[in-house]
N, C-alpha and C. Protein backbone atom coordinates (compact mmCIF):
# COMPACT_ATOMS: atom_id res chain seq x y z
N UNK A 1 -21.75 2.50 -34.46
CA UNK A 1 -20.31 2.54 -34.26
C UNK A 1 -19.68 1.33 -34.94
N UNK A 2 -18.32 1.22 -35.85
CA UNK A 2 -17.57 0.45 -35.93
C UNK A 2 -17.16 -0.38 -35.26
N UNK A 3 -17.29 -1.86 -35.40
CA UNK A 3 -17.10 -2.81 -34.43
C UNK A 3 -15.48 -2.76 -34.64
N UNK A 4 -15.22 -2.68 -35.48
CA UNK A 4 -13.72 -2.83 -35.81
C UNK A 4 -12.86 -1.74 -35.01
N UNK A 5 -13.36 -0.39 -35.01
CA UNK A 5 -12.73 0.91 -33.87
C UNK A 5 -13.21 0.61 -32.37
N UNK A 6 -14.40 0.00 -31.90
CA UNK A 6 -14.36 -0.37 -31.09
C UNK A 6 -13.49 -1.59 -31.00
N UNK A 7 -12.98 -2.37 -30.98
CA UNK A 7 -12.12 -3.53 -30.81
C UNK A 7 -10.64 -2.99 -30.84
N UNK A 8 -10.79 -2.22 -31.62
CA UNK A 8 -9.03 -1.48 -31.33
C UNK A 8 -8.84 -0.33 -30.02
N UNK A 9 -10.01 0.39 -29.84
CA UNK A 9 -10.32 1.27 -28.58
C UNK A 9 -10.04 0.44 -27.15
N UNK A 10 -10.67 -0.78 -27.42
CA UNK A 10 -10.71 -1.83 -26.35
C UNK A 10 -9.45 -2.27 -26.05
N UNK A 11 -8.76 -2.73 -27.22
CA UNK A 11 -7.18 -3.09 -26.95
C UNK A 11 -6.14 -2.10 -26.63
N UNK A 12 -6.75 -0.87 -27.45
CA UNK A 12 -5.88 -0.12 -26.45
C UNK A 12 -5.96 0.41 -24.97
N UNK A 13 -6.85 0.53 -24.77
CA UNK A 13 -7.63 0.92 -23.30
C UNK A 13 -6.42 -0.58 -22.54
N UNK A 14 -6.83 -1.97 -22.73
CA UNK A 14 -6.18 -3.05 -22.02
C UNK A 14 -4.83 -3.06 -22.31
N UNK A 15 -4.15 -2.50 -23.03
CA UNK A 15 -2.47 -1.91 -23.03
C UNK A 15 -2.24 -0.82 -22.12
N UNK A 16 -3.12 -0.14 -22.02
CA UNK A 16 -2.79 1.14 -21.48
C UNK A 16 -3.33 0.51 -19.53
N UNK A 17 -3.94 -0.22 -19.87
CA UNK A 17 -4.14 -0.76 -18.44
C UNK A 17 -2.77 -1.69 -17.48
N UNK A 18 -2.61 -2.35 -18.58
CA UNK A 18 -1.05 -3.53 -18.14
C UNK A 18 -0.02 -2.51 -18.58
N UNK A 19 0.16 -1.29 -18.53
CA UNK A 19 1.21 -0.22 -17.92
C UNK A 19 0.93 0.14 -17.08
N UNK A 20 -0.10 0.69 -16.68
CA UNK A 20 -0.52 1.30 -15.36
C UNK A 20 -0.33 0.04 -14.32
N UNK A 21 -0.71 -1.05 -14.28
CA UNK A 21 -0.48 -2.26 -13.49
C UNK A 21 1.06 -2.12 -13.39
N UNK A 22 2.02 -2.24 -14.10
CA UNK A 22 3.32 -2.65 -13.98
C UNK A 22 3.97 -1.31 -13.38
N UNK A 23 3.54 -0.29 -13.66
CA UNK A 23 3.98 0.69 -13.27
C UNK A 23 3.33 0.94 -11.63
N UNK A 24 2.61 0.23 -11.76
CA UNK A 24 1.66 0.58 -10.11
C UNK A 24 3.06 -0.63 -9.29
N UNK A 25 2.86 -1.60 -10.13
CA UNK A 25 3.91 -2.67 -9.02
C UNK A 25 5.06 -2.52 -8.40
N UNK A 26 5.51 -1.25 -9.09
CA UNK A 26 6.90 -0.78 -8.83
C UNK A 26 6.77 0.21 -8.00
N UNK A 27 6.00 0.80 -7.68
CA UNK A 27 5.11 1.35 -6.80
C UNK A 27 5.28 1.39 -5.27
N UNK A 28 5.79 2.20 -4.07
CA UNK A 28 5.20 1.37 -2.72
C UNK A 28 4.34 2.08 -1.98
N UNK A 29 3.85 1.74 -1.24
CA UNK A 29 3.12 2.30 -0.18
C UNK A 29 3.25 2.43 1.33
N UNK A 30 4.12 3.32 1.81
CA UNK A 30 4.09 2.60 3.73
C UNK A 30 3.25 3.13 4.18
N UNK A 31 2.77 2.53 5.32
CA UNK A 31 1.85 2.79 6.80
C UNK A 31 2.60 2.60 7.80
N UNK A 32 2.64 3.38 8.81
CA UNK A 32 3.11 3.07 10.32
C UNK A 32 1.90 3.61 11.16
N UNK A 33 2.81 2.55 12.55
CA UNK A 33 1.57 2.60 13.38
C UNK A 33 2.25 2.33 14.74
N UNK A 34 1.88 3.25 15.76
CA UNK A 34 2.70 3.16 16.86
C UNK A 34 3.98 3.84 16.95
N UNK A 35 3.37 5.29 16.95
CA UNK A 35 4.40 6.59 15.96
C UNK A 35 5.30 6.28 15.45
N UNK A 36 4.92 5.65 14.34
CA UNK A 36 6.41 5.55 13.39
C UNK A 36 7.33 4.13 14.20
N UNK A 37 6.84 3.45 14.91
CA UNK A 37 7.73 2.38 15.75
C UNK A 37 7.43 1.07 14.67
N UNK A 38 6.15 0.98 13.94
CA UNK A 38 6.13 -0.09 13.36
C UNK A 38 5.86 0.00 11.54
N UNK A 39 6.61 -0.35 10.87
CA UNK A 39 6.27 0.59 9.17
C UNK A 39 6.01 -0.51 8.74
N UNK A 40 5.26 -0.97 7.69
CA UNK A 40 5.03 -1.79 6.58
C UNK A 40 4.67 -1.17 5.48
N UNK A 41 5.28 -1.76 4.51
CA UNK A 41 5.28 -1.47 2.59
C UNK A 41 4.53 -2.16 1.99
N UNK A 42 3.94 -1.93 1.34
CA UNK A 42 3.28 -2.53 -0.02
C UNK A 42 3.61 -2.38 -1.07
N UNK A 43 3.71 -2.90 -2.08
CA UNK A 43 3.53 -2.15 -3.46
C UNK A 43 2.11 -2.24 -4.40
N UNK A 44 2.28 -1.64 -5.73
CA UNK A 44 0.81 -1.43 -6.09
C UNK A 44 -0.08 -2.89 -6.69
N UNK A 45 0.63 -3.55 -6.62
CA UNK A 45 0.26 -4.85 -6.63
C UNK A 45 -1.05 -5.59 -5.67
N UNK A 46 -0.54 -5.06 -4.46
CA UNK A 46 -0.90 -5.35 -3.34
C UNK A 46 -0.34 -6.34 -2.79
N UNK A 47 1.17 -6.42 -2.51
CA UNK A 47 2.08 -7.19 -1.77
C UNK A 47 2.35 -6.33 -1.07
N UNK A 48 2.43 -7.28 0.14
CA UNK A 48 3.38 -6.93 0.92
C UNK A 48 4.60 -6.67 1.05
N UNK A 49 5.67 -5.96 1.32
CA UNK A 49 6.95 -5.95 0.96
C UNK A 49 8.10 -6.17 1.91
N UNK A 50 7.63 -5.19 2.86
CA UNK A 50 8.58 -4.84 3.92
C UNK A 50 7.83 -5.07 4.95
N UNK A 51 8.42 -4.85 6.64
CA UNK A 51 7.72 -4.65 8.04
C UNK A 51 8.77 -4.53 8.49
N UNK A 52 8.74 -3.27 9.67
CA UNK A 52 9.64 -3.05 9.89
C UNK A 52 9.25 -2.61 11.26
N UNK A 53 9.82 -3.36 12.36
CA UNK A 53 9.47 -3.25 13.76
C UNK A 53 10.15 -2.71 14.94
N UNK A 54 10.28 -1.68 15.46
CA UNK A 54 11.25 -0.69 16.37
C UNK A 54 11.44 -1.87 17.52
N UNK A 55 12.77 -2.40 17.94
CA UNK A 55 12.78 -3.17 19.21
C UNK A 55 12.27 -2.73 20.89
N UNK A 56 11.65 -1.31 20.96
CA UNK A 56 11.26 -0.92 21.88
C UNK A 56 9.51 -1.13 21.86
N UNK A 57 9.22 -1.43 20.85
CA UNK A 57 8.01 -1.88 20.92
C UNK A 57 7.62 -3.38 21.60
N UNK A 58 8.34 -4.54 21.29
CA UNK A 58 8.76 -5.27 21.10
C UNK A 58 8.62 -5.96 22.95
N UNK A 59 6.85 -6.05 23.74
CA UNK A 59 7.26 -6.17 24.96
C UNK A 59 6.37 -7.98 25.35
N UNK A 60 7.71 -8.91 25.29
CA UNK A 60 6.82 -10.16 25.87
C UNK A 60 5.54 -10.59 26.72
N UNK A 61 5.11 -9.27 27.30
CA UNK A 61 3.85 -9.38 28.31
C UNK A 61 2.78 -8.84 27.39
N UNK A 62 3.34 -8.46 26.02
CA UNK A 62 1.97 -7.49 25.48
C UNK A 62 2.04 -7.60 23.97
N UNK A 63 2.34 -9.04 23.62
CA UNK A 63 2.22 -9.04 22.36
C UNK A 63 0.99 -8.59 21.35
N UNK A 64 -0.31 -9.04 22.00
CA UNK A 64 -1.40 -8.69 21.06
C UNK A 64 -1.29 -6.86 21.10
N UNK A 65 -0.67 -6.39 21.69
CA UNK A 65 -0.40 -4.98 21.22
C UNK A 65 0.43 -4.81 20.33
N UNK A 66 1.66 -5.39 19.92
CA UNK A 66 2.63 -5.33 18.70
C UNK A 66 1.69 -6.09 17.50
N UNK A 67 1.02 -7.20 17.90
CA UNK A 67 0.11 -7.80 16.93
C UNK A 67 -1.14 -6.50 16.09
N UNK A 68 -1.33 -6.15 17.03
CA UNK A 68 -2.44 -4.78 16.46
C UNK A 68 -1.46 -3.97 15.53
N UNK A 69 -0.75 -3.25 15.85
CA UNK A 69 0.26 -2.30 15.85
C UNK A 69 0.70 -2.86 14.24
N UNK A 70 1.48 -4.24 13.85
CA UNK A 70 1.56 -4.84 12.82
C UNK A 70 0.29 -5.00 11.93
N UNK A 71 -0.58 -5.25 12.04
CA UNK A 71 -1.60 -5.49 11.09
C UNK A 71 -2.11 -4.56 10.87
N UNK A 72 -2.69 -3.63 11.95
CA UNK A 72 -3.00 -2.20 11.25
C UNK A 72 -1.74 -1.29 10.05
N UNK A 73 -0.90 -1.46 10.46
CA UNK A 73 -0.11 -1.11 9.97
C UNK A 73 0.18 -1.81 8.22
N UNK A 74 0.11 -3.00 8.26
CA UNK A 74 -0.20 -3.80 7.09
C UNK A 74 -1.45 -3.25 6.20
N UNK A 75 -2.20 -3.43 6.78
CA UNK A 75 -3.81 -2.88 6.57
C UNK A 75 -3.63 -1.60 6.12
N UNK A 76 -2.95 -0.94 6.23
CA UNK A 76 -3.01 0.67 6.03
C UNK A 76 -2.36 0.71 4.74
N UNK A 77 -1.10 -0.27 4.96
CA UNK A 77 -0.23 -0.02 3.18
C UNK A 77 -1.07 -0.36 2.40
N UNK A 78 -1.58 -1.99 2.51
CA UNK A 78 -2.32 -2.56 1.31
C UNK A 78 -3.56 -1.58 0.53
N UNK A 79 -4.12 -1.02 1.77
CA UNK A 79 -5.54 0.37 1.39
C UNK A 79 -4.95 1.28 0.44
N UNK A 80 -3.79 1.36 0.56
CA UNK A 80 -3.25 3.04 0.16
C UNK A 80 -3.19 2.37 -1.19
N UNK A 81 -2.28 0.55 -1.25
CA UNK A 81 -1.73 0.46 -3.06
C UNK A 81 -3.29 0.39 -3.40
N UNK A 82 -4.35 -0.29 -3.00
CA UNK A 82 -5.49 -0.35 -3.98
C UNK A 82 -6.25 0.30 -4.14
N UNK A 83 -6.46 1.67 -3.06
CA UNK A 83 -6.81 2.23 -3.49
C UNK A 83 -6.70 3.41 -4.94
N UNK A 84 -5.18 3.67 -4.70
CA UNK A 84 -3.96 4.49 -5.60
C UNK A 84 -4.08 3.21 -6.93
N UNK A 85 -4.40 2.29 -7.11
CA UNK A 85 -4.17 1.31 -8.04
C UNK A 85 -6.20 1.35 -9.03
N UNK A 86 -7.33 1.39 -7.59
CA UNK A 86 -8.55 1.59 -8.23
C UNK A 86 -8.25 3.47 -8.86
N UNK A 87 -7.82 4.06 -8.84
CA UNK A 87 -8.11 5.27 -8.73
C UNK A 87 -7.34 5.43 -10.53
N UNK A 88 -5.78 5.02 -10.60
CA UNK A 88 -5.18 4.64 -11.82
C UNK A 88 -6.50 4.27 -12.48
N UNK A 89 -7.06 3.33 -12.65
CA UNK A 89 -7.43 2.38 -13.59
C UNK A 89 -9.32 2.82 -13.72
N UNK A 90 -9.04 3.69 -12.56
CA UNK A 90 -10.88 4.08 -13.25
C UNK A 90 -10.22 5.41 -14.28
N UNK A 91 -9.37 6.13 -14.07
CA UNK A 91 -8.94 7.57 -15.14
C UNK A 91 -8.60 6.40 -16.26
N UNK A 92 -8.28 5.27 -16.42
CA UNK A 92 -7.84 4.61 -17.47
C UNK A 92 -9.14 4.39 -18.57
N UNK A 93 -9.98 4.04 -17.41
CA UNK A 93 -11.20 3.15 -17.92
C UNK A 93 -12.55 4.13 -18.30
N UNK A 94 -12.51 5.75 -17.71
CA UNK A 94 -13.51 6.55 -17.88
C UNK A 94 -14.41 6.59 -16.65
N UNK A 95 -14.12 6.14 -15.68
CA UNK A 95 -15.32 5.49 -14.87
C UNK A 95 -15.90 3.98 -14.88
N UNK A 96 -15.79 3.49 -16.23
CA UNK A 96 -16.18 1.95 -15.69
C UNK A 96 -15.96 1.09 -14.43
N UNK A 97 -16.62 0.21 -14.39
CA UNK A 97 -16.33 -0.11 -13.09
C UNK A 97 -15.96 -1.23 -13.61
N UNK A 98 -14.07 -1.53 -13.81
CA UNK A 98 -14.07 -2.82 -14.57
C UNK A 98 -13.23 -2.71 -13.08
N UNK A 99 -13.19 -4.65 -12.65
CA UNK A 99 -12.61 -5.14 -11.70
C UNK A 99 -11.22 -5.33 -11.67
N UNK A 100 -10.93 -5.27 -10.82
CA UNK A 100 -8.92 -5.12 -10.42
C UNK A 100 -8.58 -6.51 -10.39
């Protein structure tokens, strides 16, 4: 094989990757948890974005239950952008297993 078509295959493959990235960032993801009482966003980045907490949840005797309720909920967006973000970038890559 041409080292020279491989080196241009390569650069394009890593263009076509930093679209899919930028286009993933713009991206969001919510999770809720605690039917719909507690939402958090991500985008494909894997930021955090939003949280968004129903005031009836919201009970001073039982915080480590709003604490669960929030992080699962966190936990759930961030899964969805990287996963939706590994999934982009292996159709990019053929299957390689190049790292995020």
């Amino acid at each position: 094989m041409n080292f020279q078509k491989l080196v241009k295959q390569a650069q394009a493959m890593q263009a076509g990757m930093a679209q899919v990235q930028a286009r993933l960032a713009q991206e969001l993801f919510t999770a809720e948890t605690g039917g719909g009482k507690v939402k958090a966003t991500a985008n494909g980045a894997g930021e955090l974005v939003s949280l968004s907490i129903d005031p009836a949840v919201v009970d001073p005797q039982d915080v480590d239950f709003l604490q669960t309720l929030v992080l699962k909920a966190a936990q759930d967006a961030l899964k969805r952008a990287k996963d939706t973000a590994e999934n982009e970038m292996r159709k990019m890559t053929g299957g390689f297993g190049f790292p995020m």
